[in-house]
PDB file of N, CA and C in Angstrom:
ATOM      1  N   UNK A   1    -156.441  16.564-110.069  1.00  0.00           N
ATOM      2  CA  UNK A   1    -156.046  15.457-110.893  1.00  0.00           C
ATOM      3  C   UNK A   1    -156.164  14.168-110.102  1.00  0.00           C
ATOM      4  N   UNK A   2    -156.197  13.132-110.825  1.00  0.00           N
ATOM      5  CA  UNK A   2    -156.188  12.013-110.274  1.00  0.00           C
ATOM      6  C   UNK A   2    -154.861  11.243-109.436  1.00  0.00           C
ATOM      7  N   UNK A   3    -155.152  11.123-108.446  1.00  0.00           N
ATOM      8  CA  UNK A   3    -153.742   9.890-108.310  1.00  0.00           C
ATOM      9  C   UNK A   3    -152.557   9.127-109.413  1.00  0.00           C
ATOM     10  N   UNK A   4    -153.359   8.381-109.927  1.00  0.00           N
ATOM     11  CA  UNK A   4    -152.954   7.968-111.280  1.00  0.00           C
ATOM     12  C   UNK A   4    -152.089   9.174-111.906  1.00  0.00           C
ATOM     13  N   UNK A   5    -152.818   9.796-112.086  1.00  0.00           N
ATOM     14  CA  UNK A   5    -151.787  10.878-113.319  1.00  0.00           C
ATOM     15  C   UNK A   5    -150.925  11.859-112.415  1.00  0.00           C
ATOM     16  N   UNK A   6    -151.401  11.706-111.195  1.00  0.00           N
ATOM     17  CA  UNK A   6    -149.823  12.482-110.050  1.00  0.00           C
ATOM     18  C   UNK A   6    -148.721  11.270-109.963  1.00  0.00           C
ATOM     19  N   UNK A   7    -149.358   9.925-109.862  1.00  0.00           N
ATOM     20  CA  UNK A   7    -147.635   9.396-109.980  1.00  0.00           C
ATOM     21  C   UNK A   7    -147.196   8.800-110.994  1.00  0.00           C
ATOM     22  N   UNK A   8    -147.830   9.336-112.209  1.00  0.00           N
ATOM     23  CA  UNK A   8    -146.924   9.228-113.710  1.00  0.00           C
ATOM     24  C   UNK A   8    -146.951  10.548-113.727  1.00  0.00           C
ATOM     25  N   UNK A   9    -147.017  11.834-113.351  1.00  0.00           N
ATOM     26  CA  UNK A   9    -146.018  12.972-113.264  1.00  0.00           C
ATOM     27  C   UNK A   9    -144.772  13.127-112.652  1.00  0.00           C
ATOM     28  N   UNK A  10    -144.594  12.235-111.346  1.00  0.00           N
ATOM     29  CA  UNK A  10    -143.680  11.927-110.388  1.00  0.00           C
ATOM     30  C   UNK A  10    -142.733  11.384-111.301  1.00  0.00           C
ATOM     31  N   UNK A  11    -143.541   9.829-111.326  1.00  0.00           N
ATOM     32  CA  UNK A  11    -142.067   9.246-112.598  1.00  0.00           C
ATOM     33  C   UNK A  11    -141.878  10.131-113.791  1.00  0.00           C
ATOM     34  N   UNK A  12    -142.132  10.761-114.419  1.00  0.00           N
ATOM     35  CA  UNK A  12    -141.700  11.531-115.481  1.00  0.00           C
ATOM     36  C   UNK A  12    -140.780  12.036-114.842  1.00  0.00           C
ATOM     37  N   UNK A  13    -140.891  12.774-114.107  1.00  0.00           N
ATOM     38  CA  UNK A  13    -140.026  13.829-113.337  1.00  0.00           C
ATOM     39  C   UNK A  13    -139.062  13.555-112.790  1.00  0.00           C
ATOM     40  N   UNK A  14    -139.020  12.413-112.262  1.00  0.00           N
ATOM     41  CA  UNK A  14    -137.805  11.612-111.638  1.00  0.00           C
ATOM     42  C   UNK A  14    -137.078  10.867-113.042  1.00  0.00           C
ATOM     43  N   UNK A  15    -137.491  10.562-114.020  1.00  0.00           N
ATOM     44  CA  UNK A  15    -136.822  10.058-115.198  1.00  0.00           C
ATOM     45  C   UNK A  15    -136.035  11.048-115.561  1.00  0.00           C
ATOM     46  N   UNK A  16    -136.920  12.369-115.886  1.00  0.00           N
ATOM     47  CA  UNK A  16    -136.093  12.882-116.329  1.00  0.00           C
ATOM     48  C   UNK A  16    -135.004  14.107-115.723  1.00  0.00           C
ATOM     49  N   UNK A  17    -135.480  14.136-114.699  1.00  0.00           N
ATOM     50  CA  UNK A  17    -134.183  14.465-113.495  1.00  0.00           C
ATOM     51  C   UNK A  17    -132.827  13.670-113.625  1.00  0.00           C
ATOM     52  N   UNK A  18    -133.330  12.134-113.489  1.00  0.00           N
ATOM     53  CA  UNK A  18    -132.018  10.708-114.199  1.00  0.00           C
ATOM     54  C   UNK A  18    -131.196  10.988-115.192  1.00  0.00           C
ATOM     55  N   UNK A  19    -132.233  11.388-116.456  1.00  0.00           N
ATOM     56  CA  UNK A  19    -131.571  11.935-117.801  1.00  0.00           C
ATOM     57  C   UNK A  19    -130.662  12.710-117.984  1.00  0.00           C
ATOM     58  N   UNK A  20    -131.462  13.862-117.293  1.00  0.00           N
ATOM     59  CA  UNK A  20    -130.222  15.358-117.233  1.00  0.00           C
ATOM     60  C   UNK A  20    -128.761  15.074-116.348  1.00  0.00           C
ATOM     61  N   UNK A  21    -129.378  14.299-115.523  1.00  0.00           N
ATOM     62  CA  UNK A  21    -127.871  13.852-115.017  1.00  0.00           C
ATOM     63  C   UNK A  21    -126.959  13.008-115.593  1.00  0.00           C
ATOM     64  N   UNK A  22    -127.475  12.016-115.985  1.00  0.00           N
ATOM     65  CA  UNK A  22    -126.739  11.046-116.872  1.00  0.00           C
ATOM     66  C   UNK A  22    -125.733  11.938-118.223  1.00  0.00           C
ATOM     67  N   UNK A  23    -127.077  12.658-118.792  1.00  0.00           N
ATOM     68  CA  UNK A  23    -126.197  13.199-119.934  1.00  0.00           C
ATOM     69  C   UNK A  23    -125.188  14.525-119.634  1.00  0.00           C
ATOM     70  N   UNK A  24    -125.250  15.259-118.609  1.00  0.00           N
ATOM     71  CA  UNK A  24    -124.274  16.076-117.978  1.00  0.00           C
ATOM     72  C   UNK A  24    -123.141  15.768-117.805  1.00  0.00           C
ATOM     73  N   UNK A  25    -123.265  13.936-117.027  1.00  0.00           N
ATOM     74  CA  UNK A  25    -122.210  13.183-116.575  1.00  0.00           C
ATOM     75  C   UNK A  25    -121.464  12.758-117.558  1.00  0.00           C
ATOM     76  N   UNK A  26    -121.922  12.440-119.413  1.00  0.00           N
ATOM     77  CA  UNK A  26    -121.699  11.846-120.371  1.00  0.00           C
ATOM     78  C   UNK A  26    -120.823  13.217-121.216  1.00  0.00           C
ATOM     79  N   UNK A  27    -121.281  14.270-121.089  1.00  0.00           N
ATOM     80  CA  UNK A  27    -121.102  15.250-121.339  1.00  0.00           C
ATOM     81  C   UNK A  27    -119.285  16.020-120.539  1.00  0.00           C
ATOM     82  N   UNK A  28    -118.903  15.809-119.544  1.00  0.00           N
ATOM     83  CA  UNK A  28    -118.311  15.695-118.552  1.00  0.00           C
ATOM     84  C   UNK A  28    -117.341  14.467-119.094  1.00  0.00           C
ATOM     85  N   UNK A  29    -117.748  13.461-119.460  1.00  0.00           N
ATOM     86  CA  UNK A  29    -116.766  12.697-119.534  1.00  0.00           C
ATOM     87  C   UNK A  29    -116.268  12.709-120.616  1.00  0.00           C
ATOM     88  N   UNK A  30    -116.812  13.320-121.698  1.00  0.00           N
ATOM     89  CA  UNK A  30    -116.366  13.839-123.071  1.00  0.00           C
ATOM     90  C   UNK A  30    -116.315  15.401-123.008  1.00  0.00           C
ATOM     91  N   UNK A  31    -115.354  15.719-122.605  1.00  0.00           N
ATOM     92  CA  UNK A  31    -114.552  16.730-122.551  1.00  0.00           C
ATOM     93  C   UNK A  31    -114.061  17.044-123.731  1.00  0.00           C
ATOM     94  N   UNK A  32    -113.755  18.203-124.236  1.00  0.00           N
ATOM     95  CA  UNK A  32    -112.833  18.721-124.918  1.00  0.00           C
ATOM     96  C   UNK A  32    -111.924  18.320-124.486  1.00  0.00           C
ATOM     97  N   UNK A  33    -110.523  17.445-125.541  1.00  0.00           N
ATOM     98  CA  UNK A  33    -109.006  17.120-125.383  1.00  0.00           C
ATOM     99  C   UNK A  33    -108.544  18.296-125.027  1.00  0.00           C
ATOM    100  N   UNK A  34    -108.997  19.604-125.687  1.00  0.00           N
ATOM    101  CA  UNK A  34    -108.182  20.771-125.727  1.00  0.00           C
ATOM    102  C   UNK A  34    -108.187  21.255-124.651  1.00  0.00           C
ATOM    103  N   UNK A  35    -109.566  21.147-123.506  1.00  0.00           N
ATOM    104  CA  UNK A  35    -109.347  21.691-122.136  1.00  0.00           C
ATOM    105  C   UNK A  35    -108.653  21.085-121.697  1.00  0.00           C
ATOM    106  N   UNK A  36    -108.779  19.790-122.007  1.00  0.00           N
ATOM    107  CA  UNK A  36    -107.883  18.813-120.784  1.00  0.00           C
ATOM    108  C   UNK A  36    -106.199  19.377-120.769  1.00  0.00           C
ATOM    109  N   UNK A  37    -105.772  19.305-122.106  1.00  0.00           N
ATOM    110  CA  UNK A  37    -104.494  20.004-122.788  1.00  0.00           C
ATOM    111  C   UNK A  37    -104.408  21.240-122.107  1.00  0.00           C
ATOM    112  N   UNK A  38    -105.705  22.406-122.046  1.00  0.00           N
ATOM    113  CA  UNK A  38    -105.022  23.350-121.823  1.00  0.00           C
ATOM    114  C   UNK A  38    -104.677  23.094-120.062  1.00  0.00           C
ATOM    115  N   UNK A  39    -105.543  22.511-119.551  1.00  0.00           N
ATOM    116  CA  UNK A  39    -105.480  22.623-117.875  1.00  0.00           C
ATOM    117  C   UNK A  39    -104.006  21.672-117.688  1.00  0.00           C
ATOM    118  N   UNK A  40    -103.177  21.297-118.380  1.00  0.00           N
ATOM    119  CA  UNK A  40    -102.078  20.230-118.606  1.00  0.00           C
ATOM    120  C   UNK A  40    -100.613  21.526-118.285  1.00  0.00           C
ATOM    121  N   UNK A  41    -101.114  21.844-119.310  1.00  0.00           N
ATOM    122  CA  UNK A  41    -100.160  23.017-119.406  1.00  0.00           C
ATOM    123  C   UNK A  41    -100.487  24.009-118.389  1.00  0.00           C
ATOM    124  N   UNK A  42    -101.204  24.355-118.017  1.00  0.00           N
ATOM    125  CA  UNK A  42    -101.508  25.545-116.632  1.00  0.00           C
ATOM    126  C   UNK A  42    -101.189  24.775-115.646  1.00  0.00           C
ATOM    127  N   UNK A  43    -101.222  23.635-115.360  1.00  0.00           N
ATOM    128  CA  UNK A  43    -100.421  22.725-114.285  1.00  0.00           C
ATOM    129  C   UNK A  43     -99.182  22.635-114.599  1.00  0.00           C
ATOM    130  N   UNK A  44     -98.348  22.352-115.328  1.00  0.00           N
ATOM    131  CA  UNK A  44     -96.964  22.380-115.690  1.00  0.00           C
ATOM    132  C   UNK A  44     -96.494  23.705-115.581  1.00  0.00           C
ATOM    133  N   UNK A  45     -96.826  24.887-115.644  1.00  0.00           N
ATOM    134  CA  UNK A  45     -96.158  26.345-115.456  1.00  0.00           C
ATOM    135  C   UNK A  45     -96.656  26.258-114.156  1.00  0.00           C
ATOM    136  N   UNK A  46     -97.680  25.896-113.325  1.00  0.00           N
ATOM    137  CA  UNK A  46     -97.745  26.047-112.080  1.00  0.00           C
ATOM    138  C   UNK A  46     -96.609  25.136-111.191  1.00  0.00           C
ATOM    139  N   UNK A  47     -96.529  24.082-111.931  1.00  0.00           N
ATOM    140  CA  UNK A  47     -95.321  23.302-111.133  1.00  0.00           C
ATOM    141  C   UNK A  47     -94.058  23.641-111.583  1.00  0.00           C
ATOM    142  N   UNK A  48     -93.525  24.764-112.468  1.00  0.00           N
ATOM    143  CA  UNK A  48     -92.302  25.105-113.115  1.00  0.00           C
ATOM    144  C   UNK A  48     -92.294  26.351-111.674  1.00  0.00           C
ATOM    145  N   UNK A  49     -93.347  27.007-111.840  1.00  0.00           N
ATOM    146  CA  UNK A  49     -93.542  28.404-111.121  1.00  0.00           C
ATOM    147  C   UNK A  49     -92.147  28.084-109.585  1.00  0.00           C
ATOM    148  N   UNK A  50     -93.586  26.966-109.146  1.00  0.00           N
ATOM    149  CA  UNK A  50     -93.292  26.669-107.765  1.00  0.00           C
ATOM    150  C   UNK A  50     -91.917  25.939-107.157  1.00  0.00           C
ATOM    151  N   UNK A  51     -91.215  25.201-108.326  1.00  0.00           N
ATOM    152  CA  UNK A  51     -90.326  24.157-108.162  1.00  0.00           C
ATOM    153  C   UNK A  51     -89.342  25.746-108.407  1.00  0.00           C
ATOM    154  N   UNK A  52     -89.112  26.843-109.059  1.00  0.00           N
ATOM    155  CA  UNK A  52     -88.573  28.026-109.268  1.00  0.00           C
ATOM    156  C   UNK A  52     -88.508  28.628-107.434  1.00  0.00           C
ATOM    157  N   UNK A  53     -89.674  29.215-107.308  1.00  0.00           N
ATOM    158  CA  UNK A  53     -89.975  29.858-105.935  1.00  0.00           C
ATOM    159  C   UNK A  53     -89.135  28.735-104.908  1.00  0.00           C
ATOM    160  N   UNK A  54     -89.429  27.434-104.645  1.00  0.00           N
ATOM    161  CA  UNK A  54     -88.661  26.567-104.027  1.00  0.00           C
ATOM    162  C   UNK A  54     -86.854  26.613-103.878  1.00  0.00           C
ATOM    163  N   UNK A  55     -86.335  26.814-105.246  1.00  0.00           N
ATOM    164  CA  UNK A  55     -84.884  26.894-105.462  1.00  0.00           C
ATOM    165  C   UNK A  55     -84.642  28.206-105.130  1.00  0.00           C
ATOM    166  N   UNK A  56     -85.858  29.288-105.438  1.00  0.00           N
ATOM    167  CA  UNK A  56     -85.148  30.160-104.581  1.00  0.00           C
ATOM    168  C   UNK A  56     -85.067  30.436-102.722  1.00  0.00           C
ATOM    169  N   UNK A  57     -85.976  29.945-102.214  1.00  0.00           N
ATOM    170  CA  UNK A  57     -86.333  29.946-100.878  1.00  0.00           C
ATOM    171  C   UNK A  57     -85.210  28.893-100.503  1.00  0.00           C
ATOM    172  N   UNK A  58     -84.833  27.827-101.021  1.00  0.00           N
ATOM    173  CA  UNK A  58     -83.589  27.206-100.069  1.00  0.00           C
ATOM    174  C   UNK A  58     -82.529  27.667-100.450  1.00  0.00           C
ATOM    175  N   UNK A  59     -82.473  28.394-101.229  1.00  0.00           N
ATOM    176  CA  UNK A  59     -81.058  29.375-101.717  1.00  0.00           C
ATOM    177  C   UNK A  59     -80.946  30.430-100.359  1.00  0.00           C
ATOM    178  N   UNK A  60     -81.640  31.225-100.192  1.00  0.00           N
ATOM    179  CA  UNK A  60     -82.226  32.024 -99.312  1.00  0.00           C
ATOM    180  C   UNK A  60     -81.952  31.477 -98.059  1.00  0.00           C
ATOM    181  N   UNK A  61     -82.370  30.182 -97.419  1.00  0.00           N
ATOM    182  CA  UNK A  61     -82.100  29.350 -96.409  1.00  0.00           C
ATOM    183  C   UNK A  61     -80.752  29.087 -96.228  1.00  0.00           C
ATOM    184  N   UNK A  62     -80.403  28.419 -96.970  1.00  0.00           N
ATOM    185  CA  UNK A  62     -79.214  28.309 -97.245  1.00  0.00           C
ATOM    186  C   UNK A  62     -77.989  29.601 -96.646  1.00  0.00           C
ATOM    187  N   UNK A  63     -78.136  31.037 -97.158  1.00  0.00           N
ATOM    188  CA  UNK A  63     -77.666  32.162 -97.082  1.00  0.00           C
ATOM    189  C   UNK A  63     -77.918  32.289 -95.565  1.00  0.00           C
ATOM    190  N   UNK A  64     -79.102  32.251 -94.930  1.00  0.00           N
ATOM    191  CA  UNK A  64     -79.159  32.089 -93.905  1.00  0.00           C
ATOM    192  C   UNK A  64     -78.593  31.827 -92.677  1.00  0.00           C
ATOM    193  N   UNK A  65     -78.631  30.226 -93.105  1.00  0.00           N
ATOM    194  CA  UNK A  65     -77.920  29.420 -91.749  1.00  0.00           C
ATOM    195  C   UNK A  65     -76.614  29.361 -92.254  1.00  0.00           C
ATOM    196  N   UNK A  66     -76.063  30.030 -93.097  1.00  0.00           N
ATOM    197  CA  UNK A  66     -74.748  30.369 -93.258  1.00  0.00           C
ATOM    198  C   UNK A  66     -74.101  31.513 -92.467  1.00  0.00           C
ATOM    199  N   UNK A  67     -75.189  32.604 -92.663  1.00  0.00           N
ATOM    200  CA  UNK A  67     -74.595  33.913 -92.016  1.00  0.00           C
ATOM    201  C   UNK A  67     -75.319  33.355 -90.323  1.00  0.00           C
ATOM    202  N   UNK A  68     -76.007  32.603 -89.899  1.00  0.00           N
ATOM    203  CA  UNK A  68     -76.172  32.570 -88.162  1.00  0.00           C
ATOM    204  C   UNK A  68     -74.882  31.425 -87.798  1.00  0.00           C
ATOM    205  N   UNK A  69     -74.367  30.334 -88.368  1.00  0.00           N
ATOM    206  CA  UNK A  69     -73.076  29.656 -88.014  1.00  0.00           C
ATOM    207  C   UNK A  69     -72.277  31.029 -87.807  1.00  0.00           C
ATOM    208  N   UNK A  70     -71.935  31.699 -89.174  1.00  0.00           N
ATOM    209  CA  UNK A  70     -71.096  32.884 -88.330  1.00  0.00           C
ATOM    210  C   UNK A  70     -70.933  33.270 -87.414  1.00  0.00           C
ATOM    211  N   UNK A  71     -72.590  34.329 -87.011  1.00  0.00           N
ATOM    212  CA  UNK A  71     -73.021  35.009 -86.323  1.00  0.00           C
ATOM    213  C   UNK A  71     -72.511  34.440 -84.914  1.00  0.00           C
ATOM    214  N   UNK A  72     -72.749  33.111 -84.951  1.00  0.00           N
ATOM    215  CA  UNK A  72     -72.783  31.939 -83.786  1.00  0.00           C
ATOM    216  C   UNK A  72     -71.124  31.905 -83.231  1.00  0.00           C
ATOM    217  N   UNK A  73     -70.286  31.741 -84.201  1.00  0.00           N
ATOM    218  CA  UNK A  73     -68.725  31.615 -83.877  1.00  0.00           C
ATOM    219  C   UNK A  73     -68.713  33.219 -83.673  1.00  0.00           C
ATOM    220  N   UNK A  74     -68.738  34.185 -84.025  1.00  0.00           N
ATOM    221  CA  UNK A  74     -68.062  35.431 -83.925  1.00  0.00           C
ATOM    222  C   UNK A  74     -68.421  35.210 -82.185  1.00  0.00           C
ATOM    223  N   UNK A  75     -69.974  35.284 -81.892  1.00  0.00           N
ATOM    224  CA  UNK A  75     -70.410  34.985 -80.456  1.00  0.00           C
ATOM    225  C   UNK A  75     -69.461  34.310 -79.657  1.00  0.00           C
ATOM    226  N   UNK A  76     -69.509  33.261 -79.913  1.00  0.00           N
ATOM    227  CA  UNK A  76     -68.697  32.579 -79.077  1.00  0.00           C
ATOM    228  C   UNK A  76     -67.216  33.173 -78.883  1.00  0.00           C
ATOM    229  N   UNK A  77     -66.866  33.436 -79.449  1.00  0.00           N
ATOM    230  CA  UNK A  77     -65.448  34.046 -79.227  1.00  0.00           C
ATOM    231  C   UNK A  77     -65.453  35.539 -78.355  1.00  0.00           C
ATOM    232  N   UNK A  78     -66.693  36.221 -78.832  1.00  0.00           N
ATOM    233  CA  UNK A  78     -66.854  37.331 -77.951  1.00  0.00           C
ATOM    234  C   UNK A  78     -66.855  36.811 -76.563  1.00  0.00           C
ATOM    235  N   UNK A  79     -67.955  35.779 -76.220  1.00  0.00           N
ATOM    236  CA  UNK A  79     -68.320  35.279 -74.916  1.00  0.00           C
ATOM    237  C   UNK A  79     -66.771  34.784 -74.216  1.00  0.00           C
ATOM    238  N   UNK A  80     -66.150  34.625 -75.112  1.00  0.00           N
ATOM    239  CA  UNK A  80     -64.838  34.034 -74.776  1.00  0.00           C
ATOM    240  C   UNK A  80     -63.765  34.679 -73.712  1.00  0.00           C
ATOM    241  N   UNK A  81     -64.089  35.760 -74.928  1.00  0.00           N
ATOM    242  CA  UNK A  81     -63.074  37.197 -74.716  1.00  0.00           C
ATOM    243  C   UNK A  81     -63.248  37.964 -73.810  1.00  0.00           C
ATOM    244  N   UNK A  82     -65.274  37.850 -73.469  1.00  0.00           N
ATOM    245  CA  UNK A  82     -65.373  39.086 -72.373  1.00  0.00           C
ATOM    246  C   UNK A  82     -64.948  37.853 -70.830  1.00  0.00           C
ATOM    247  N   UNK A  83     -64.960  36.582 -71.017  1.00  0.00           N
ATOM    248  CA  UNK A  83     -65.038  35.733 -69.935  1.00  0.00           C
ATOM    249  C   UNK A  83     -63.522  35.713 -69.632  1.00  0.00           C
ATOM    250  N   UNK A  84     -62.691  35.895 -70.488  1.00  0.00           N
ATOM    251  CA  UNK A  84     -61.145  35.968 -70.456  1.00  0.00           C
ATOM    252  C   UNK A  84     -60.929  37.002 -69.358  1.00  0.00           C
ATOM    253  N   UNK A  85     -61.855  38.103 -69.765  1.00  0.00           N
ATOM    254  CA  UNK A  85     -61.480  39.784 -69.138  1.00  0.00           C
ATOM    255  C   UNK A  85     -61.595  39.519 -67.960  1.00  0.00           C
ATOM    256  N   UNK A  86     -62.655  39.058 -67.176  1.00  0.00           N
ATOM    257  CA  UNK A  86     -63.477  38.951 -66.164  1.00  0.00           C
ATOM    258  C   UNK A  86     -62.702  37.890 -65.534  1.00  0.00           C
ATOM    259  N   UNK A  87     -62.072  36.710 -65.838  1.00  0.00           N
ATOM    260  CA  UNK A  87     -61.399  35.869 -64.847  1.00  0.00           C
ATOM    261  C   UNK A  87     -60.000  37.043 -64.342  1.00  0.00           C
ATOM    262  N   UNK A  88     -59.611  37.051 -62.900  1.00  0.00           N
ATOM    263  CA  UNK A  88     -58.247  37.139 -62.265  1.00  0.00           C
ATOM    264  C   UNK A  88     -56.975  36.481 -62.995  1.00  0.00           C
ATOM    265  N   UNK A  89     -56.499  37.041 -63.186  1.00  0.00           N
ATOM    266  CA  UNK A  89     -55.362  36.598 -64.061  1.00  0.00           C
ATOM    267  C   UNK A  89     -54.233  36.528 -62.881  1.00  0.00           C
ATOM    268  N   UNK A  90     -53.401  35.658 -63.500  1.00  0.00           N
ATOM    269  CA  UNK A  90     -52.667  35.008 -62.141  1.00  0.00           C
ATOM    270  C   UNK A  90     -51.032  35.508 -62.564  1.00  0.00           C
ATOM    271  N   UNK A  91     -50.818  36.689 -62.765  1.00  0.00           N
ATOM    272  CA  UNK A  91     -49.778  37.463 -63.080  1.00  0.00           C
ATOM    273  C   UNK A  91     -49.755  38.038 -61.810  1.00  0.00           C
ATOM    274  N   UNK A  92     -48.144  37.982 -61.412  1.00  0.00           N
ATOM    275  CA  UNK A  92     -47.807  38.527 -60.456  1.00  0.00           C
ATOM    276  C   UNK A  92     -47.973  40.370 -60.413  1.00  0.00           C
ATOM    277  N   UNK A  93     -48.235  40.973 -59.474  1.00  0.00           N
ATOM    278  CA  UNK A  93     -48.885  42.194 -59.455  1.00  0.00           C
ATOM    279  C   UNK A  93     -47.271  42.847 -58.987  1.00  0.00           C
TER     280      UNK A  93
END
């Protein structure tokens, strides 16, 4: 073929490469309301889900550093008690 008719195949081709994109993009931006709606709602149970899982994990936390404060005083008083044992006591023998 000629020159000529290779780069008006080129531009064709590149036009309409432009086209398909353009109208994909046009296509894309006119969405179905109803997807948009439905992906609305699958985000809202995903953020119900998680804000759920959350209240329970600092509940959980919570329970936690409740029972190690314990854990922590019972300790200390043990450490207390065995350090009590171990000092000489100053009672006459």
């Amino acid at each position: 073929m000629s020159k000529a008719i290779d780069d008006a195949l080129l531009q064709l081709t590149t036009a309409l490469t432009r086209l398909e994109a353009a109208v994909a993009q046009r296509f894309e931006a006119e969405r179905d309301p109803g997807d948009l709606e439905t992906e609305l709602a699958i985000m809202s149970e995903d953020r119900a889900r998680l804000a759920a899982e959350l209240d329970a994990a600092s509940a959980r936390l919570a329970t936690v550093e409740a029972a190690s404060d314990d854990v922590g005083r019972r300790l200390g008083r043990a450490i207390a008690a065995v350090e009590g044992a171990l000092v000489p006591s100053s009672r006459p023998r």
